[in-house]
Protein backbone atom coordinates (compact mmCIF):
# COMPACT_ATOMS: atom_id res chain seq x y z
CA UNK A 1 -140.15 30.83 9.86
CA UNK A 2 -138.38 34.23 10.44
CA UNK A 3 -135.18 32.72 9.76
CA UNK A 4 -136.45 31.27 6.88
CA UNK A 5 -137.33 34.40 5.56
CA UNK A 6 -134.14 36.18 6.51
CA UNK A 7 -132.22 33.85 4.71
CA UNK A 8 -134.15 34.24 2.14
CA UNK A 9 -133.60 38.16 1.77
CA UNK A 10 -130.14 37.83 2.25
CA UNK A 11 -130.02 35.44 -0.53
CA UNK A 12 -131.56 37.65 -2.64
CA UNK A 13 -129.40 40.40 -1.71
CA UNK A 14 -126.26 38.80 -2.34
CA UNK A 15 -127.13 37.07 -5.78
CA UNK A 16 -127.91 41.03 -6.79
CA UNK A 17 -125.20 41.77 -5.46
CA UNK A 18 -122.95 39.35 -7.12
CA UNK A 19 -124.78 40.12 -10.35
CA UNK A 20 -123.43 43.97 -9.86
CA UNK A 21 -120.21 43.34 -9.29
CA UNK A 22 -119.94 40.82 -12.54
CA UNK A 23 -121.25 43.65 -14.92
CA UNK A 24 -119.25 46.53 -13.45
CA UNK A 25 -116.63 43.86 -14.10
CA UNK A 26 -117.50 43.34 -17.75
CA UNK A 27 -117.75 47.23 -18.06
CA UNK A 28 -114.22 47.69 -16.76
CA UNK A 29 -113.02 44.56 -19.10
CA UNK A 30 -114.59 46.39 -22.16
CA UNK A 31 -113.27 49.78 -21.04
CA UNK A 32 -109.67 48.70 -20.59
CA UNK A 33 -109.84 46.82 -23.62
CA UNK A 34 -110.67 49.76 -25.79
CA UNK A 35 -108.77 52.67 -23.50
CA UNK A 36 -111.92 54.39 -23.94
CA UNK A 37 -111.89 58.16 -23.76
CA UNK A 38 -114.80 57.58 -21.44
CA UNK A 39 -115.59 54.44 -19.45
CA UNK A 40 -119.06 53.23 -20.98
CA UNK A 41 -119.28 55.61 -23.75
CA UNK A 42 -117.92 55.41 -27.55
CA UNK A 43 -116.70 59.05 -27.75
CA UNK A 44 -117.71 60.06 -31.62
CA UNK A 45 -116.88 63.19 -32.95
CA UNK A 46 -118.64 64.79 -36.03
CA UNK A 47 -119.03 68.35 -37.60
CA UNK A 48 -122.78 68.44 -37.61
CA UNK A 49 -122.44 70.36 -41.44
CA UNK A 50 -122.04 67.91 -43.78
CA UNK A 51 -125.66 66.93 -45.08
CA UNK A 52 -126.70 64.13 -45.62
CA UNK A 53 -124.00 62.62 -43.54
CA UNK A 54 -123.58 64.87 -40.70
CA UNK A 55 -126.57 67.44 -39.29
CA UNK A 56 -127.84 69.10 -36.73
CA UNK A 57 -131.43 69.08 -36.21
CA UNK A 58 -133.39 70.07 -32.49
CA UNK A 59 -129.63 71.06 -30.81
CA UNK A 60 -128.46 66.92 -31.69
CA UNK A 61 -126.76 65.85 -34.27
CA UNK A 62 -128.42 63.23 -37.25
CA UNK A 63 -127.67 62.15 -40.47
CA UNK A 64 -125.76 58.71 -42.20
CA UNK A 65 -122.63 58.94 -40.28
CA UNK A 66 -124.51 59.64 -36.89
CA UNK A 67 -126.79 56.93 -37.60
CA UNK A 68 -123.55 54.27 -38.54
CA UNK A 69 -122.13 55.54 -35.08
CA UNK A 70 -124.98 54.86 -33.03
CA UNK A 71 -125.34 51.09 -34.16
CA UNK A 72 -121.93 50.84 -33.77
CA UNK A 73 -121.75 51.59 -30.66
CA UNK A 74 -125.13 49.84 -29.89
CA UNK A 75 -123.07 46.61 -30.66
CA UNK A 76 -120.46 47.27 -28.77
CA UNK A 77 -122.38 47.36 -25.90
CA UNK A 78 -121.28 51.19 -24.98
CA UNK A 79 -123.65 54.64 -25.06
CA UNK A 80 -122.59 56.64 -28.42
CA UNK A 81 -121.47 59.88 -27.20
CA UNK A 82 -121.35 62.59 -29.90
CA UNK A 83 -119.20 65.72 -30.16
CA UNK A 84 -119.43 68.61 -32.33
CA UNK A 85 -115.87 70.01 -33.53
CA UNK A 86 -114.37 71.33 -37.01
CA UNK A 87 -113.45 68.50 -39.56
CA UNK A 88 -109.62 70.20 -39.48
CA UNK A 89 -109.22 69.25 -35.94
CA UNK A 90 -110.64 65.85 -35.86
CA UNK A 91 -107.44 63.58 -36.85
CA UNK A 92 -105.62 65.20 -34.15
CA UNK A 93 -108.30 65.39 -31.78
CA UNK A 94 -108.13 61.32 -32.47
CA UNK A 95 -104.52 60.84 -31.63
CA UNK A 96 -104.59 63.02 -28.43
CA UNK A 97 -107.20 61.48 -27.10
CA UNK A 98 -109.89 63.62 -26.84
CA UNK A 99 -112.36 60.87 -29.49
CA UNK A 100 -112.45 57.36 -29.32
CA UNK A 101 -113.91 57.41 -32.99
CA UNK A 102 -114.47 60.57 -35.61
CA UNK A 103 -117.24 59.52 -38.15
CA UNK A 104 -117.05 62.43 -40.74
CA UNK A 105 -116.93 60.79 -44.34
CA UNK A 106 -112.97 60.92 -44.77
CA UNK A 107 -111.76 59.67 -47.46
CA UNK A 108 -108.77 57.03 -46.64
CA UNK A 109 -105.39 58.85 -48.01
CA UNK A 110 -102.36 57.78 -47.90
CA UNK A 111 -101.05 60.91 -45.88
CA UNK A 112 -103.86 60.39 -42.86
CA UNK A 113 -102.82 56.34 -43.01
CA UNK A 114 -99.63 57.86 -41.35
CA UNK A 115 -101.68 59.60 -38.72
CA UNK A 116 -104.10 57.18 -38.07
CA UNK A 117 -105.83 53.64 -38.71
CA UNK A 118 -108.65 53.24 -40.54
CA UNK A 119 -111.56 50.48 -40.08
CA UNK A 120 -113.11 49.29 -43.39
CA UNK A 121 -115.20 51.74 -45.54
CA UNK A 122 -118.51 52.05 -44.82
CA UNK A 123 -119.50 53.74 -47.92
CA UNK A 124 -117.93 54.90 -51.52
CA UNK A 125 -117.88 58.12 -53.14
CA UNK A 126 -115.23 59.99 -55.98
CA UNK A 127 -116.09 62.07 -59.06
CA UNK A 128 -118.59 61.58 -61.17
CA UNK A 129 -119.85 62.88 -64.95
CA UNK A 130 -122.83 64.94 -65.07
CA UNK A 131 -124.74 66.11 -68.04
CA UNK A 132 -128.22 67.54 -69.29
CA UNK A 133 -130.80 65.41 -70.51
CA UNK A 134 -130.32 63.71 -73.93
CA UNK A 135 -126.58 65.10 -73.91
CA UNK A 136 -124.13 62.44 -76.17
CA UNK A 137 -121.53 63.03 -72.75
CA UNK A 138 -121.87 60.00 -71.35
CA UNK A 139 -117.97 58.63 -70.20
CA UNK A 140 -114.95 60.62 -70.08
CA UNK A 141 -114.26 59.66 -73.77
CA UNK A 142 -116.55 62.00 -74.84
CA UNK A 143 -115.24 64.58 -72.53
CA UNK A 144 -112.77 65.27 -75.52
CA UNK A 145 -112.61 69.12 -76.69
CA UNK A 146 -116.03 69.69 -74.46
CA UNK A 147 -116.31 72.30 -71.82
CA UNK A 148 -116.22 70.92 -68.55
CA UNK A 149 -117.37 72.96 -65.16
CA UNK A 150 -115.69 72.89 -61.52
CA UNK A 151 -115.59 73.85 -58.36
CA UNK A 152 -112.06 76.11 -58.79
CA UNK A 153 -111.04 74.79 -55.82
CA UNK A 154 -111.44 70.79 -56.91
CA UNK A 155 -109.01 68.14 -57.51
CA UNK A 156 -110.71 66.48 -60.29
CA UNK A 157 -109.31 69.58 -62.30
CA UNK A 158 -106.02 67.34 -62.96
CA UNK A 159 -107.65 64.42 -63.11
CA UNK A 160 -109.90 65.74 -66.01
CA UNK A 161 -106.62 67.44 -68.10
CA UNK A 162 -106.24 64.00 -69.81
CA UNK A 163 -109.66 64.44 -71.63
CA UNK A 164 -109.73 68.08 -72.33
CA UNK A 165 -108.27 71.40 -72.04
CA UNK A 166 -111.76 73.59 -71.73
CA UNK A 167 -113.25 74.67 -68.32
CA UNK A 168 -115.41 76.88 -66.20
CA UNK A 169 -114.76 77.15 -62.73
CA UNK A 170 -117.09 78.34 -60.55
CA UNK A 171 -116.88 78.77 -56.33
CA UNK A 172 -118.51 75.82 -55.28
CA UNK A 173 -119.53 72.40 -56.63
CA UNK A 174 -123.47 73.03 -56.63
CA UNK A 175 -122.58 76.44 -58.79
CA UNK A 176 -120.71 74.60 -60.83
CA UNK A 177 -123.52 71.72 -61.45
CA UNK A 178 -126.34 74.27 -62.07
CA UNK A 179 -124.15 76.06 -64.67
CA UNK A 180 -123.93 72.90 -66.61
CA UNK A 181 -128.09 72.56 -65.87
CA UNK A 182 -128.46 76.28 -67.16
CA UNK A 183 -126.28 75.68 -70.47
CA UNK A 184 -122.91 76.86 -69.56
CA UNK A 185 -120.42 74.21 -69.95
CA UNK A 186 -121.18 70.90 -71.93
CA UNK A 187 -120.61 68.90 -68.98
CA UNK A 188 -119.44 68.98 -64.95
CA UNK A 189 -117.38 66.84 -62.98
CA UNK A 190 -118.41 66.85 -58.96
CA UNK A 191 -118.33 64.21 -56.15
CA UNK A 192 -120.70 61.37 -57.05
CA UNK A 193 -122.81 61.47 -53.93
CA UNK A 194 -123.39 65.28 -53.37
CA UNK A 195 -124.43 65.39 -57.59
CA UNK A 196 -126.61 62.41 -57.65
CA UNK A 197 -128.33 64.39 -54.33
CA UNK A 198 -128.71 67.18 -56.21
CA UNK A 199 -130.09 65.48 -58.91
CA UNK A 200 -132.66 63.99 -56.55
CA UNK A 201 -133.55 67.35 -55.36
CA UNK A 202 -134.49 68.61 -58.44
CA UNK A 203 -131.39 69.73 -60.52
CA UNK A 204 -132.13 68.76 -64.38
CA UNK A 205 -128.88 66.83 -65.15
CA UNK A 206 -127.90 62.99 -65.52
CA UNK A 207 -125.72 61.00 -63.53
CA UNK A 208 -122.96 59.32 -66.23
CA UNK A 209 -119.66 57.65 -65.88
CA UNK A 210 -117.49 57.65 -62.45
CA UNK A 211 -114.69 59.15 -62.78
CA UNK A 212 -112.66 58.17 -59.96
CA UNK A 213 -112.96 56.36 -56.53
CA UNK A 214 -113.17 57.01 -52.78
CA UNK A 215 -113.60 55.46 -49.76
CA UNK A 216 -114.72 56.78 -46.78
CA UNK A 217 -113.66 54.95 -43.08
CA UNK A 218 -113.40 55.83 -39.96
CA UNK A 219 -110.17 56.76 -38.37
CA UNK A 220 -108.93 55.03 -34.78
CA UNK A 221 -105.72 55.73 -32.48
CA UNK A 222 -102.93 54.16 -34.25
CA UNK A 223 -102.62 52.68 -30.54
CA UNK A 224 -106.16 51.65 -30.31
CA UNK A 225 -105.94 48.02 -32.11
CA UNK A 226 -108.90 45.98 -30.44
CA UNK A 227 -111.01 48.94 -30.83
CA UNK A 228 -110.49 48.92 -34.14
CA UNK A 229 -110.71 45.40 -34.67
CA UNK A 230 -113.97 45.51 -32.58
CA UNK A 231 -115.13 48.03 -34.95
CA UNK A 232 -114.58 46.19 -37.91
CA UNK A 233 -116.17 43.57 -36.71
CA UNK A 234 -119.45 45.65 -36.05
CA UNK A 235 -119.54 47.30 -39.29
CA UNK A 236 -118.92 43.74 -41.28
CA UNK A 237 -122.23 42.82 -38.92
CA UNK A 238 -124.12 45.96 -40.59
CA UNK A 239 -123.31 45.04 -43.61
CA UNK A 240 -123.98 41.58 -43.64
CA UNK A 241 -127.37 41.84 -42.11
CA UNK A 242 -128.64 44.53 -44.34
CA UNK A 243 -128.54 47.48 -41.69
CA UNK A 244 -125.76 49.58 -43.41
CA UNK A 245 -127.32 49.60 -46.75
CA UNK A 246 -130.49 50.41 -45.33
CA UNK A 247 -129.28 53.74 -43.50
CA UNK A 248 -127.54 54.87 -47.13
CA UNK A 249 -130.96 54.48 -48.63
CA UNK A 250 -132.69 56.06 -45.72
CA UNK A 251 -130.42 59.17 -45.44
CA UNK A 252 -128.69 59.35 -49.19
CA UNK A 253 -131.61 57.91 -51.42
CA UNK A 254 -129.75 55.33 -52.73
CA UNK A 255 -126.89 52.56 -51.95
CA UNK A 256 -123.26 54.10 -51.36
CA UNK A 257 -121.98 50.89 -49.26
CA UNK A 258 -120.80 48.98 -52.35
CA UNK A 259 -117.88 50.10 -54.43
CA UNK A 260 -118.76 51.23 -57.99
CA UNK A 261 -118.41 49.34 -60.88
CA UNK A 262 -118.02 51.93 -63.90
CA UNK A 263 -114.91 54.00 -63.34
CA UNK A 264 -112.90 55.87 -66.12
CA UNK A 265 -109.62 53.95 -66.37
């Protein structure tokens, strides 16, 4: 009976055993298959200062982005690991190593595409028209001979010289926004996300005509191929199943995963 028993306990011993040594196999598999920064963990670095995407709340960090990273990595079978650095540092912090992923709404240029490879957008921003209620400024058409308000420091300045040659420029895009809301300027240009947020906190203006088109990704190691392909293949999941759209709406207040459908030509 004792013998019995003993063989039994070893038996059990060595199937745990076996088991341990098959998942600390898969872990090394998946680890050398993504030359991760740190073996079981998807190294994600953010800014923690870009709301709605990127916060911190309690000492961690939350927001859109965070949330996209942590399901990510929840697919990929690896423990998201996030880490809080300047946006300015982040493309090199990628290609020395330092992230496996940096998930910090940038916008896919063709300058970073040098740097860097970028997975599929997970959501889609670019300039946008705003007006006050019952304004006749509805696409940039009517932009023509209006006065149009701007962050001094924006792009969409050139992009918006085509349709007029009167504007207001203020320090910041919010500044800019509530001028327009307060009666100075007929009209403002500003990222489509951040004035359509503003709007939803209270800011009396209307949402119009897109003026342009971004897309934010997230950039990989050049190096880093089956990561990114892994990636890709996660994010396609979130999309399909519902999951991405569903953390724009949580975070943003409305859908940003789709590209938009009304842009200036």
């Amino acid at each position: 009976m004792r013998k019995l028993v003993n063989a039994f306990f070893l038996s059990v011993v060595l199937i745990l055993f076996l088991a341990a040594c098959g998942s600390k196999s898969e872990s090394d598999d998946a680890n050398a298959e993504f030359d991760l920064v740190e073996p079981g963990y998807l190294t994600i670095v953010s800014s923690g200062g870009f709301i709605p995407f990127t916060d911190m709340k309690d000492g961690e960090m939350v927001g859109y982005d965070i949330d996209v990273g942590r399901e990510i990595a929840n697919i990929l079978g690896l423990e998201p690991k996030f880490v809080k650095a300047e946006f300015s540092g982040m493309i090199t912090g990628i290609q020395t190593g330092r992230y496996d992923l940096a998930i910090n709404s940038h916008t896919i240029t063709e300058e970073r595409k040098e740097q860097v490879n970028f997975t599929h957008p997970y959501y889609y921003s670019g300039s946008m028209i705003f007006s006050p209620p019952g304004s006749d400024i509805k696409t940039v058409e009517d932009l023509k001979g209006k006065t149009v308000a701007l962050n001094r420091s924006s792009n969409y300045y050139k992009e918006a010289q085509a349709y007029t040659d009167k504007f207001a420029f203020y320090d910041d895009d919010l500044r800019a926004l509530q001028a327009v809301a307060e009666g100075h300027g007929d009209a403002g240009i500003n990222d489509a996300i951040s004035g359509q947020t503003a709007i939803a906190h209270g800011l009396k203006l209307e949402a119009h005509q897109q003026f342009s088109s971004t897309e934010q990704a997230i950039p990989i190691h050049k190096e880093k191929v089956e990561l990114l392909q892994a990636v890709n293949k996660a994010m396609d999941e979130l999309r399909e199943s519902g999951k991405l759209k569903e953390l724009s709406i949580k975070w943003i207040g409305f859908d940003v995963t789709e590209p938009p459908e009304d842009i200036a030509e």
